[in-house]
PDB file of N, CA and C in Angstrom:
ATOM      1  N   UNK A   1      40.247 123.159 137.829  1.00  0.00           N
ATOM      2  CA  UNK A   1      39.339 122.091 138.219  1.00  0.00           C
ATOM      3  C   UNK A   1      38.712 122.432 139.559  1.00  0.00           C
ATOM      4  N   UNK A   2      37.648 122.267 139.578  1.00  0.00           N
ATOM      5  CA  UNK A   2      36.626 122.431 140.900  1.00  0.00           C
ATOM      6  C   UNK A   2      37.497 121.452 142.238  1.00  0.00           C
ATOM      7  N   UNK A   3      37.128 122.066 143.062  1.00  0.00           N
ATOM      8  CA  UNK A   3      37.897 121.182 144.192  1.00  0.00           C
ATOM      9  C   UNK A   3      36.325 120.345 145.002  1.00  0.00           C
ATOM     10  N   UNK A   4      36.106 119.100 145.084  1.00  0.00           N
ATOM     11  CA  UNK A   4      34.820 118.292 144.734  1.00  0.00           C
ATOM     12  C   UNK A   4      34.632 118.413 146.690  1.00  0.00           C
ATOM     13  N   UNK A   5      33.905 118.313 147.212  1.00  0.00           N
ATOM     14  CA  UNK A   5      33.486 119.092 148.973  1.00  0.00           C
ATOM     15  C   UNK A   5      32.620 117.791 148.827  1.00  0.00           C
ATOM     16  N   UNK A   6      32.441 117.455 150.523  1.00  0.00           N
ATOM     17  CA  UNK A   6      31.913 116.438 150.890  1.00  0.00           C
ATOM     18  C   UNK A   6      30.032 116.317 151.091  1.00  0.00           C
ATOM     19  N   UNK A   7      29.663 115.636 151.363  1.00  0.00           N
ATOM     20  CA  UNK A   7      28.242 115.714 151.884  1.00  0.00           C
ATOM     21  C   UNK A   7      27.917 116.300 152.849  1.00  0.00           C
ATOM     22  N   UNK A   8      28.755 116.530 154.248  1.00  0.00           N
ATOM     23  CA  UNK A   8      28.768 117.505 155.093  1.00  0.00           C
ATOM     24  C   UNK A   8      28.518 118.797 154.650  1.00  0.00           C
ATOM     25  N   UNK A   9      29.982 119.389 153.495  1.00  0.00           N
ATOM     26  CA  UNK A   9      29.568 120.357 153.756  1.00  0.00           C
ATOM     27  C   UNK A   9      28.131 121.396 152.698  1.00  0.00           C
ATOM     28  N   UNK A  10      27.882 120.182 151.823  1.00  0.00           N
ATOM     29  CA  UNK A  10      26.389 120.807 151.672  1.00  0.00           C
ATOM     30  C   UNK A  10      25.460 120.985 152.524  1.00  0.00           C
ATOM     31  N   UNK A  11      25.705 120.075 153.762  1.00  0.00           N
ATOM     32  CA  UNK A  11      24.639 119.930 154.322  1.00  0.00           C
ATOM     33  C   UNK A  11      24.379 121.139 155.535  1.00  0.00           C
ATOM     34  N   UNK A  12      25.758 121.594 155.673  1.00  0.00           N
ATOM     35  CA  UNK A  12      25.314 122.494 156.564  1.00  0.00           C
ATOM     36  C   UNK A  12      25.388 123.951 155.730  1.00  0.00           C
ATOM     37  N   UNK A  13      25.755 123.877 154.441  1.00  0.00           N
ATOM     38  CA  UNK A  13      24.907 125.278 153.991  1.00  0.00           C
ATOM     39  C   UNK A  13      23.734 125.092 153.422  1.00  0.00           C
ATOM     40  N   UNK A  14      23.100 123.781 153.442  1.00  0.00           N
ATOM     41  CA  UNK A  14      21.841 124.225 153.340  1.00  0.00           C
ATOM     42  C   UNK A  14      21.349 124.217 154.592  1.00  0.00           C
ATOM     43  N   UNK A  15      21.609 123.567 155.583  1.00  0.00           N
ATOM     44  CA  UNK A  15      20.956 124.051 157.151  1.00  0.00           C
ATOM     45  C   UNK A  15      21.294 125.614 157.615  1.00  0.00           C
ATOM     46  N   UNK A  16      22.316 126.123 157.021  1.00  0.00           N
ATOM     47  CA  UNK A  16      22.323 127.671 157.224  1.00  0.00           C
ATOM     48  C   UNK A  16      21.631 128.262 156.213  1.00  0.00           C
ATOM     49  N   UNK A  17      21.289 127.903 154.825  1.00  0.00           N
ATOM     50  CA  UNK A  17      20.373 128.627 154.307  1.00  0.00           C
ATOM     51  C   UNK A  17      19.036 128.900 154.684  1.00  0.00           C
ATOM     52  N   UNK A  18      18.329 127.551 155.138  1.00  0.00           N
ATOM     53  CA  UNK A  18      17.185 127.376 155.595  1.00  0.00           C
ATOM     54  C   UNK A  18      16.968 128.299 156.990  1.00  0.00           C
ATOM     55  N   UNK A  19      17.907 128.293 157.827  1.00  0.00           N
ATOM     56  CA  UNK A  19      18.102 129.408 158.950  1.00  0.00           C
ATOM     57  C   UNK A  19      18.012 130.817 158.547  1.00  0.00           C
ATOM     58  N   UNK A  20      19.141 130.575 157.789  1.00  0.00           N
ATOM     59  CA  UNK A  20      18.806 132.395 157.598  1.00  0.00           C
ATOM     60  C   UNK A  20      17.456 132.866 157.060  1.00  0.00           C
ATOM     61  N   UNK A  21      16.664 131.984 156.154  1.00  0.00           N
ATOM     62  CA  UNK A  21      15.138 132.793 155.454  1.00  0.00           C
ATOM     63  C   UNK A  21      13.984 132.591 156.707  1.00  0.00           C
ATOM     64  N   UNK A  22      14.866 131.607 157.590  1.00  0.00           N
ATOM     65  CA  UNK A  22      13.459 131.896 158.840  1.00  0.00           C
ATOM     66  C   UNK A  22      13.652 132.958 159.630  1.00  0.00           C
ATOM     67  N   UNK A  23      15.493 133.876 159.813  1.00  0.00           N
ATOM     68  CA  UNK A  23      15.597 134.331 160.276  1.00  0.00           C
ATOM     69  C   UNK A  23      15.012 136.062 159.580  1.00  0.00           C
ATOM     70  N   UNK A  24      15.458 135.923 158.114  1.00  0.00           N
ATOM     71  CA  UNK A  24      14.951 137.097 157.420  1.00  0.00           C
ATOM     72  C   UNK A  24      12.930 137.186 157.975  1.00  0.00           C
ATOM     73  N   UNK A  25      12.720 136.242 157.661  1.00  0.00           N
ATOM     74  CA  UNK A  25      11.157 136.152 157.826  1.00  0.00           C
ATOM     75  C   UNK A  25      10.417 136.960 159.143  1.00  0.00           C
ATOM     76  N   UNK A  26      11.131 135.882 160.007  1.00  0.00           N
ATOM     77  CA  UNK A  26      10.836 136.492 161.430  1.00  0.00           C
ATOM     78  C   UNK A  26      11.574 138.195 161.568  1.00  0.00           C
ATOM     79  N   UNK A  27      12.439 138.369 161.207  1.00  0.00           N
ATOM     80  CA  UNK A  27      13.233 140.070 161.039  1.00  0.00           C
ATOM     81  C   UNK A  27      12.209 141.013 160.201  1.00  0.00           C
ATOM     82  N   UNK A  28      11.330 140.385 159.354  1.00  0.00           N
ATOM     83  CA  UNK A  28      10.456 141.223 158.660  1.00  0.00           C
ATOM     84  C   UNK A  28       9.037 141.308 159.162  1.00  0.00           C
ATOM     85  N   UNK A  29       8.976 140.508 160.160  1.00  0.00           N
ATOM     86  CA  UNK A  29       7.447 140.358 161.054  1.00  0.00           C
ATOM     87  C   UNK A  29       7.716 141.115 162.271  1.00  0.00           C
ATOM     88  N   UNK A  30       9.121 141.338 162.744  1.00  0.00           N
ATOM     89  CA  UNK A  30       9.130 141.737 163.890  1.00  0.00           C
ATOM     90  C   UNK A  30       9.090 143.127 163.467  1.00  0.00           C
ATOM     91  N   UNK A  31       9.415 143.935 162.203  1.00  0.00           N
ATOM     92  CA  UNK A  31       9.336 145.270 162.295  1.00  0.00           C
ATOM     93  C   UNK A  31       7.891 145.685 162.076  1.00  0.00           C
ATOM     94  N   UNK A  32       6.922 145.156 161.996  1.00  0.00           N
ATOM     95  CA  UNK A  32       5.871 145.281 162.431  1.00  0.00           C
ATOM     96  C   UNK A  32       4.761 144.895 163.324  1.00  0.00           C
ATOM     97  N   UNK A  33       6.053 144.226 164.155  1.00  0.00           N
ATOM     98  CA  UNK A  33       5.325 143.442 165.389  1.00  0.00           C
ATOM     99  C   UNK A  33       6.359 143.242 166.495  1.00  0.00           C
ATOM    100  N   UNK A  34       6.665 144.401 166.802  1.00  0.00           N
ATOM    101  CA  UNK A  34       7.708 144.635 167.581  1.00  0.00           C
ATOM    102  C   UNK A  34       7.302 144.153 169.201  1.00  0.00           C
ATOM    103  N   UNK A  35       6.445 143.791 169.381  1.00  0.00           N
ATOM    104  CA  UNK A  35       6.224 143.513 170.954  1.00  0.00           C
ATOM    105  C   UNK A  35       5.743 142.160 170.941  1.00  0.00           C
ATOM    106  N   UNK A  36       5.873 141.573 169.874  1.00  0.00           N
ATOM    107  CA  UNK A  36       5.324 140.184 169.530  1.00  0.00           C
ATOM    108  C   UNK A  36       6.534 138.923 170.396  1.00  0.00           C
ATOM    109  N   UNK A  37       6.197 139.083 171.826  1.00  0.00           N
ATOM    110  CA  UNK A  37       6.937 137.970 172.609  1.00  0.00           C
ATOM    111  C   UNK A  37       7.443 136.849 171.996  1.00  0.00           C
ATOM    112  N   UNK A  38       6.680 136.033 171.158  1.00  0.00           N
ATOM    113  CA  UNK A  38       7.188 134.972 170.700  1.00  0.00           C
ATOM    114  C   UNK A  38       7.719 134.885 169.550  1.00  0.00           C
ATOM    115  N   UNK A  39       7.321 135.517 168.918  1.00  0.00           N
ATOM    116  CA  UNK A  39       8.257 135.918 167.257  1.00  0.00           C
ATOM    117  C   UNK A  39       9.819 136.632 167.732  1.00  0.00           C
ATOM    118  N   UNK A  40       9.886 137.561 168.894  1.00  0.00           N
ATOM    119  CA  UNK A  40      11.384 137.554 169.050  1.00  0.00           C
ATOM    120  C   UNK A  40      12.299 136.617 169.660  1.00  0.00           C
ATOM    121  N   UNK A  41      11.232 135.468 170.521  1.00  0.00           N
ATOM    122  CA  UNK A  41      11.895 134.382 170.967  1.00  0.00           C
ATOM    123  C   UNK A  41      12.652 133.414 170.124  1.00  0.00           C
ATOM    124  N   UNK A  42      11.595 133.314 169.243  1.00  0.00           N
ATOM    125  CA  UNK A  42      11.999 132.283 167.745  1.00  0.00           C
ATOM    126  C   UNK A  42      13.079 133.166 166.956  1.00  0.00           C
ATOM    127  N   UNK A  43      13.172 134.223 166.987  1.00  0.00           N
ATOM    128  CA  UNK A  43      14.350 135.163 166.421  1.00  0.00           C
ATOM    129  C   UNK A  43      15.458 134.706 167.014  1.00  0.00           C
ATOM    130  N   UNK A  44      15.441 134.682 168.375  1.00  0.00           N
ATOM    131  CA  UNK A  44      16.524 134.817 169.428  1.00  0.00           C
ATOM    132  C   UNK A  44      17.020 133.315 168.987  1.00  0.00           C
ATOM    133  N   UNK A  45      15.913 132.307 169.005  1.00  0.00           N
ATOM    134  CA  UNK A  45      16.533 130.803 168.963  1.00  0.00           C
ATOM    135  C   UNK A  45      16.822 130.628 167.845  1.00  0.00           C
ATOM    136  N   UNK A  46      16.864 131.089 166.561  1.00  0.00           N
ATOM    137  CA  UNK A  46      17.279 130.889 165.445  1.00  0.00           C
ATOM    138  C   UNK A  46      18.900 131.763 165.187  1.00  0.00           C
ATOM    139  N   UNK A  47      18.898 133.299 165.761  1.00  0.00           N
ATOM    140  CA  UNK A  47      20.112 133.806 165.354  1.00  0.00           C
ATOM    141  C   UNK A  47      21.160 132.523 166.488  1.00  0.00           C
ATOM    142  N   UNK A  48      20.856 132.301 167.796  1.00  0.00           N
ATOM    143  CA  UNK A  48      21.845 131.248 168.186  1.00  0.00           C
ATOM    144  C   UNK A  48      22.002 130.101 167.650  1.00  0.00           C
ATOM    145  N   UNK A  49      21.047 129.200 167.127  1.00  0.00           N
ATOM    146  CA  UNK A  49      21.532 128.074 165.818  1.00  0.00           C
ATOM    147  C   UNK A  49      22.161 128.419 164.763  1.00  0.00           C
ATOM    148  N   UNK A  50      21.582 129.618 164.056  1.00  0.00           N
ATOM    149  CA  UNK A  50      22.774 129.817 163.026  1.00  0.00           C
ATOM    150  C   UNK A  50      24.090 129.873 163.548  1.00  0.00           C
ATOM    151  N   UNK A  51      24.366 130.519 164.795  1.00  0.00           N
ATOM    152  CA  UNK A  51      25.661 130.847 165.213  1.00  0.00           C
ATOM    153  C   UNK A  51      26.565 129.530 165.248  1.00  0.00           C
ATOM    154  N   UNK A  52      25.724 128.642 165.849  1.00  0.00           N
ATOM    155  CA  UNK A  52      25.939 127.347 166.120  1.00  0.00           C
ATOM    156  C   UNK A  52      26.642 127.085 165.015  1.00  0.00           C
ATOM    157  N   UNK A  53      25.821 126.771 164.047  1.00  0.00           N
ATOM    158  CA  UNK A  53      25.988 126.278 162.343  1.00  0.00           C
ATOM    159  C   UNK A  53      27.067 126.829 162.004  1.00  0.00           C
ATOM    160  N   UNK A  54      27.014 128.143 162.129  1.00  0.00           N
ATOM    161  CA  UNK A  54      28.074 128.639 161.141  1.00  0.00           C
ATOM    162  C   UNK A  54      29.555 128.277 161.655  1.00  0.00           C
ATOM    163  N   UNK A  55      29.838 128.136 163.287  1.00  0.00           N
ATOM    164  CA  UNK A  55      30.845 127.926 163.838  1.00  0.00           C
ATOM    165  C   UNK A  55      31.581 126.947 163.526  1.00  0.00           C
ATOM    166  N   UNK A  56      30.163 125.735 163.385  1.00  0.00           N
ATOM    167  CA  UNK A  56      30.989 124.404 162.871  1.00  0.00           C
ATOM    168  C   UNK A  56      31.374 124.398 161.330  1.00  0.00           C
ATOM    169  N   UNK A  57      30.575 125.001 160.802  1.00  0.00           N
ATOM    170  CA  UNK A  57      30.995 125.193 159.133  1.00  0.00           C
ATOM    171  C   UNK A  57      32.689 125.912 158.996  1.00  0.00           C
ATOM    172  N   UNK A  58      32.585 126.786 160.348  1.00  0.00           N
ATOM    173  CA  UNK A  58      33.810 127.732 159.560  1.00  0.00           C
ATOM    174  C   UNK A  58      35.037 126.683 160.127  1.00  0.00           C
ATOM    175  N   UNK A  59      34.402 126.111 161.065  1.00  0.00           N
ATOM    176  CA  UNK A  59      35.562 125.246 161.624  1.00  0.00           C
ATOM    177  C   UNK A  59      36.482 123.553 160.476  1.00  0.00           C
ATOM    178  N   UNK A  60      35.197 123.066 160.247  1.00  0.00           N
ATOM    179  CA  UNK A  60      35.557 122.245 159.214  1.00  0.00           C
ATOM    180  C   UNK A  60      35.597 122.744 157.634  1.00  0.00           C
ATOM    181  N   UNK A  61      35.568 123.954 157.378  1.00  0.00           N
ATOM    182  CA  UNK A  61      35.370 124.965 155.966  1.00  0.00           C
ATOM    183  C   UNK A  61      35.927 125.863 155.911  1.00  0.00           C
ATOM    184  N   UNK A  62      36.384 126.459 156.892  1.00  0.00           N
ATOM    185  CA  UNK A  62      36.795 128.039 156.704  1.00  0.00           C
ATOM    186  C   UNK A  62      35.725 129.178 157.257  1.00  0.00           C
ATOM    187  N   UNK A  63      36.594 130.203 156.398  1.00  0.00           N
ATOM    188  CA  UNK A  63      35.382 131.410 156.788  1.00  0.00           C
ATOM    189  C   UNK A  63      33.932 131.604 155.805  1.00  0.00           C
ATOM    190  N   UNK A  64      33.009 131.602 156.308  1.00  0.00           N
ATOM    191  CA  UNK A  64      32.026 132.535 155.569  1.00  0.00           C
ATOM    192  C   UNK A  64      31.440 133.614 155.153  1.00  0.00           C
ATOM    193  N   UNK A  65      32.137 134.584 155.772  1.00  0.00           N
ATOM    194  CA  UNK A  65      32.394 135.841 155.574  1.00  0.00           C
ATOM    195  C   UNK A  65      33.213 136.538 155.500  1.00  0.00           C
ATOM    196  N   UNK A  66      33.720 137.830 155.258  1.00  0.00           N
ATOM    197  CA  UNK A  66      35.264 138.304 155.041  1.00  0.00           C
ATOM    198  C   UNK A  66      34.955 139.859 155.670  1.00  0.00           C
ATOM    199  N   UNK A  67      36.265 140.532 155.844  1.00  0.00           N
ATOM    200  CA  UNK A  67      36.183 141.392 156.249  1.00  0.00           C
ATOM    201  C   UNK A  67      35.898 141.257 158.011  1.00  0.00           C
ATOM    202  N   UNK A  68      36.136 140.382 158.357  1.00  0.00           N
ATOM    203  CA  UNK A  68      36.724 140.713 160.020  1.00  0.00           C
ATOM    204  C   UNK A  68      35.324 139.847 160.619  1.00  0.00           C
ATOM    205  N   UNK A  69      34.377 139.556 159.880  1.00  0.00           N
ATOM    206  CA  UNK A  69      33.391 138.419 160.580  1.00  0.00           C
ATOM    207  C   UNK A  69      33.166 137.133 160.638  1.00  0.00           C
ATOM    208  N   UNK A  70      34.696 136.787 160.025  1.00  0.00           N
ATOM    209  CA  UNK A  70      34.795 135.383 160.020  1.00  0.00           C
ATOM    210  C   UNK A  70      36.561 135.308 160.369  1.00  0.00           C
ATOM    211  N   UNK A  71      36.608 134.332 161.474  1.00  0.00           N
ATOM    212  CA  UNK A  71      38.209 134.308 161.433  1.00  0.00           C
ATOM    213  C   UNK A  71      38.433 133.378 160.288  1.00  0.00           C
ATOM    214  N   UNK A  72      39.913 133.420 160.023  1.00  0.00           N
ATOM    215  CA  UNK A  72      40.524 132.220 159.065  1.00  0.00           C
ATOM    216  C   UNK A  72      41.592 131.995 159.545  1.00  0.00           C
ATOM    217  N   UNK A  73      41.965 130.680 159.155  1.00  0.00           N
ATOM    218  CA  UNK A  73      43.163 130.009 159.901  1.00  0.00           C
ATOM    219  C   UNK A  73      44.311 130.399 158.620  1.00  0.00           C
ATOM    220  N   UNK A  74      45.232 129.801 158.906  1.00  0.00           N
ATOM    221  CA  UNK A  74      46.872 130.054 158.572  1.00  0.00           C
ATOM    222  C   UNK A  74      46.762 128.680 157.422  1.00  0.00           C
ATOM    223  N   UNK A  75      47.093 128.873 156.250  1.00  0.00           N
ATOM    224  CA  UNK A  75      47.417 130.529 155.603  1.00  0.00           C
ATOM    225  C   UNK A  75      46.149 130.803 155.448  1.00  0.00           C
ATOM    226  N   UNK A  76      45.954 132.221 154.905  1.00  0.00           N
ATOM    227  CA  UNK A  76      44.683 132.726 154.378  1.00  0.00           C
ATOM    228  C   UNK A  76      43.861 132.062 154.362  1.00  0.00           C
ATOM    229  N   UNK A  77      42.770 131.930 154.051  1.00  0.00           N
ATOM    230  CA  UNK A  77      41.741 130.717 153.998  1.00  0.00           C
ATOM    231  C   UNK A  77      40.786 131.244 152.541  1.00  0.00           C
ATOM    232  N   UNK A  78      40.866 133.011 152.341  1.00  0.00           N
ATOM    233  CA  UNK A  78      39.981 133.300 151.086  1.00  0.00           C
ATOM    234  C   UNK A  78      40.433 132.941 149.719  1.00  0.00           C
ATOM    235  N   UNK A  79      41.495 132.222 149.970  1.00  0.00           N
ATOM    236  CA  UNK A  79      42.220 131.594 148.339  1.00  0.00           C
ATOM    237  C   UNK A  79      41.194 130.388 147.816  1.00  0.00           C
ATOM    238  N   UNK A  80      40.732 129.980 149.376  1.00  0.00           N
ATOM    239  CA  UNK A  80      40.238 128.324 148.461  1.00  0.00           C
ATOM    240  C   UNK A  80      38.737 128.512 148.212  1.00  0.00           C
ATOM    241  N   UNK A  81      38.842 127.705 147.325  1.00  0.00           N
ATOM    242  CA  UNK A  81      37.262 127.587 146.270  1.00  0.00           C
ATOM    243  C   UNK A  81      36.549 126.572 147.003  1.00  0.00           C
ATOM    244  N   UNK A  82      35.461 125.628 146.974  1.00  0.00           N
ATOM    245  CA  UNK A  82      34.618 126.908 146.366  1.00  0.00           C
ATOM    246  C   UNK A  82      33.989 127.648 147.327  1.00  0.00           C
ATOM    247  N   UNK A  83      34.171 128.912 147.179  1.00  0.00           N
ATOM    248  CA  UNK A  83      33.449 130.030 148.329  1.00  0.00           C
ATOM    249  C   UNK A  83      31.584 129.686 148.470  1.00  0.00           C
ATOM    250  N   UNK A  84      31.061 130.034 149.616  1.00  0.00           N
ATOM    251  CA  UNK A  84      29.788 129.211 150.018  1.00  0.00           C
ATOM    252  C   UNK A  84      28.930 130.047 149.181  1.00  0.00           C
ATOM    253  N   UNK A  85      28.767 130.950 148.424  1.00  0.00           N
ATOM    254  CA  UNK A  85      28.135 131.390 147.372  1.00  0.00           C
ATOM    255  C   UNK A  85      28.399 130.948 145.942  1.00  0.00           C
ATOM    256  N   UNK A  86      29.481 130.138 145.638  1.00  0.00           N
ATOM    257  CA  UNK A  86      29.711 129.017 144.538  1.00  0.00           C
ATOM    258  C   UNK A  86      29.035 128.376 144.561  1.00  0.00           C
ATOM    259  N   UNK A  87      28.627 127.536 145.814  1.00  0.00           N
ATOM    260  CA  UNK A  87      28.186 126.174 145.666  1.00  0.00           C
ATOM    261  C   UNK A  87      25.938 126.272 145.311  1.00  0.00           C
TER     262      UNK A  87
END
């Protein structure tokens, strides 16, 4: 049986989804606009909101990544469902 997650935590993977495609966006403008002052500013202020985001996600959720870029608390934390690519 699915383990049923709150309104929170949709809400902040879709506020990290929406982050990350502004962040891909701006990452694909800057390699051809590498001196573009304000497109790396908006880079800069977006990779620190995601950071933001993701901190509180992993904090009330767990990890979102594996392999050493996400801590997890005691016990393990990659047992529980549903992983943020489930949802």
């Amino acid at each position: 049986m699915a383990k049923q997650m709150d309104d929170a935590y949709y809400k902040l993977l879709h506020d990290l989804q929406a982050v990350d495609f502004v962040l891909v966006e701006l990452n694909l403008f800057l390699d051809t606009h590498p001196n573009d002052a304000n497109a790396l500013q908006q880079f800069n202020q977006y990779a620190a909101l995601r950071a933001r985001i993701a901190q509180q996600y992993e904090a009330s959720y767990g990890p979102l990544m594996n392999f050493g870029h996400s801590m997890s608390g005691s016990p393990w934390q990659w047992n529980d469902t549903p992983w943020p690519w489930q949802v």
